[in-house]
Protein backbone atom coordinates (compact mmCIF):
# COMPACT_ATOMS: atom_id res chain seq x y z
CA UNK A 1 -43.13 91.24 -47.82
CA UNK A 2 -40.17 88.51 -48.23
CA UNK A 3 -41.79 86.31 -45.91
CA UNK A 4 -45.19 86.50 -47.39
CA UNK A 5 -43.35 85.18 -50.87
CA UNK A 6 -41.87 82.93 -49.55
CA UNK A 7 -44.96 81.45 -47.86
CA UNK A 8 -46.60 81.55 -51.12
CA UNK A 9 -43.47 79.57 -52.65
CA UNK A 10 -43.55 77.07 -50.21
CA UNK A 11 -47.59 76.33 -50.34
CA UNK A 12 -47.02 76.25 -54.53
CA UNK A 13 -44.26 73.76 -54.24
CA UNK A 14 -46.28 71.60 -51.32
CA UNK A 15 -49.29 71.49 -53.46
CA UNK A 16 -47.44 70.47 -56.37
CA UNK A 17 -45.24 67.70 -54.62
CA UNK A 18 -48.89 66.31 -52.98
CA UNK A 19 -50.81 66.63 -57.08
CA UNK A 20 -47.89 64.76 -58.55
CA UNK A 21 -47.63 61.93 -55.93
CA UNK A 22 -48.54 58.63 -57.53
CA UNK A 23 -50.05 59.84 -60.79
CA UNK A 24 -48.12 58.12 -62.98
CA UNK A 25 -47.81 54.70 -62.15
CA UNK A 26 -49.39 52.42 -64.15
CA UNK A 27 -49.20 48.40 -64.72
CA UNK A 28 -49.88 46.32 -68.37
CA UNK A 29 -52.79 44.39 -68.43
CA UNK A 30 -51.05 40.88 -69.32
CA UNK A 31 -49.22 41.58 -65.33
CA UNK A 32 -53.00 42.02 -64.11
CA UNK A 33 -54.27 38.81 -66.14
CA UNK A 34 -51.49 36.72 -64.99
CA UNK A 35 -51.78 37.96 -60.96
CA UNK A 36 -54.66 37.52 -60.87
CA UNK A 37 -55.30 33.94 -62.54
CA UNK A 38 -51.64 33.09 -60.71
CA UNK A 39 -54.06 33.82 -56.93
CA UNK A 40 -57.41 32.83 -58.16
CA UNK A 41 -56.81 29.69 -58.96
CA UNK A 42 -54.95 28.12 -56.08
CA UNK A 43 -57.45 30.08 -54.15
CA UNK A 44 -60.68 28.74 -55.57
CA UNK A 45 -59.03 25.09 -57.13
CA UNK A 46 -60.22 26.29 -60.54
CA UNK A 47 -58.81 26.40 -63.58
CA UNK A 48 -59.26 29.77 -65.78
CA UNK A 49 -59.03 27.85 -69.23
CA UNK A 50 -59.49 32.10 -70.38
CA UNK A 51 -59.20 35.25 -68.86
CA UNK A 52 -59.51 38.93 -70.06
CA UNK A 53 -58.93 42.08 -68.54
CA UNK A 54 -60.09 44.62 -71.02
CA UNK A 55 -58.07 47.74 -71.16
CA UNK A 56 -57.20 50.64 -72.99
CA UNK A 57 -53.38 50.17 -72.00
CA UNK A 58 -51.73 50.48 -68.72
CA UNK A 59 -53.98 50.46 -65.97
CA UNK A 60 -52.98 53.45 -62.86
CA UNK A 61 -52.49 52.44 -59.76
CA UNK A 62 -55.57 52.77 -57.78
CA UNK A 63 -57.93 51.98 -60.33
CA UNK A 64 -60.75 49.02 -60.60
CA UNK A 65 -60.92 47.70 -63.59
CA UNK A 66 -63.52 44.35 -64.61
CA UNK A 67 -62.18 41.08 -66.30
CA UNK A 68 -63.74 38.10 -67.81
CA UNK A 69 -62.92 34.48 -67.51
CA UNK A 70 -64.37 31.04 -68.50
CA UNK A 71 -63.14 27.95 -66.29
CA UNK A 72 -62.48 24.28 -67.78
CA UNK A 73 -65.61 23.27 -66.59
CA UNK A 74 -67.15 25.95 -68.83
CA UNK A 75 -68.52 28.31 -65.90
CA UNK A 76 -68.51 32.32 -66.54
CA UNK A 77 -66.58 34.47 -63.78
CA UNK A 78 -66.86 38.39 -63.70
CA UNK A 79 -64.31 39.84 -61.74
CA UNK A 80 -63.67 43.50 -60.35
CA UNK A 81 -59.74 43.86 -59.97
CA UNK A 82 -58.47 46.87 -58.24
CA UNK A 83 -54.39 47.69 -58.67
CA UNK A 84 -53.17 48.02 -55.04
CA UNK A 85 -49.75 49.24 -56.35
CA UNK A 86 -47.06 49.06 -59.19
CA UNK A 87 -46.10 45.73 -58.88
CA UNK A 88 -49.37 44.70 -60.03
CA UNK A 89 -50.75 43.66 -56.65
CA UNK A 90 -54.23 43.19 -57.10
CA UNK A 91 -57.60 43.38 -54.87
CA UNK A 92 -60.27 41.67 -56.09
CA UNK A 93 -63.74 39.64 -56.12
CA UNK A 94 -65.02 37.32 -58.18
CA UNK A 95 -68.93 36.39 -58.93
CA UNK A 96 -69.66 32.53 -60.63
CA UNK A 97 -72.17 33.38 -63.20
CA UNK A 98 -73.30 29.99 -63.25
CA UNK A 99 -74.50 29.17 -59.88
């Protein structure tokens, strides 16, 4: 009977160890807006005269997340951001919605 406790104790604390992992990290939306402008501009040699990633708050880790810009030149980007990590790493894409 021990061992079968014990067991049990040892799946409940694996399982909550593994439901807690990463669940709480978050990063602000100004650190989004700023990475990504700071790589899509020397990336694409165009300059985000505005750029909004709409948010309620911090954004999780792992999450995708769309943002708005206007360039200089007056063309619309749409761009879907995911957070890679807490550092504010970022994946992302953009589409020129003036082609």
């Amino acid at each position: 009977m021990p061992r079968r406790v014990a067991g049990l104790f040892a799946s409940v604390v694996v399982f909550a160890a593994v439901a807690g992992c990463g669940g709480g990290e978050t990063v602000d939306v100004s650190t989004i807006e700023a990475n990504l402008k700071a790589q899509f501009e020397p990336q694409t040699k165009v300059t985000l005269a505005d750029l909004s990633c709409p948010a309620d708050g911090p954004v999780k880790v792992g999450a995708t997340i769309e943002c708005s810009g206007t360039a200089a030149d007056g063309d619309k980007y749409v761009f879907s951001v995911k957070v890679k990590d807490a550092s504010g790493n970022l994946a992302w894409q953009s589409t020129n919605l003036n082609p």
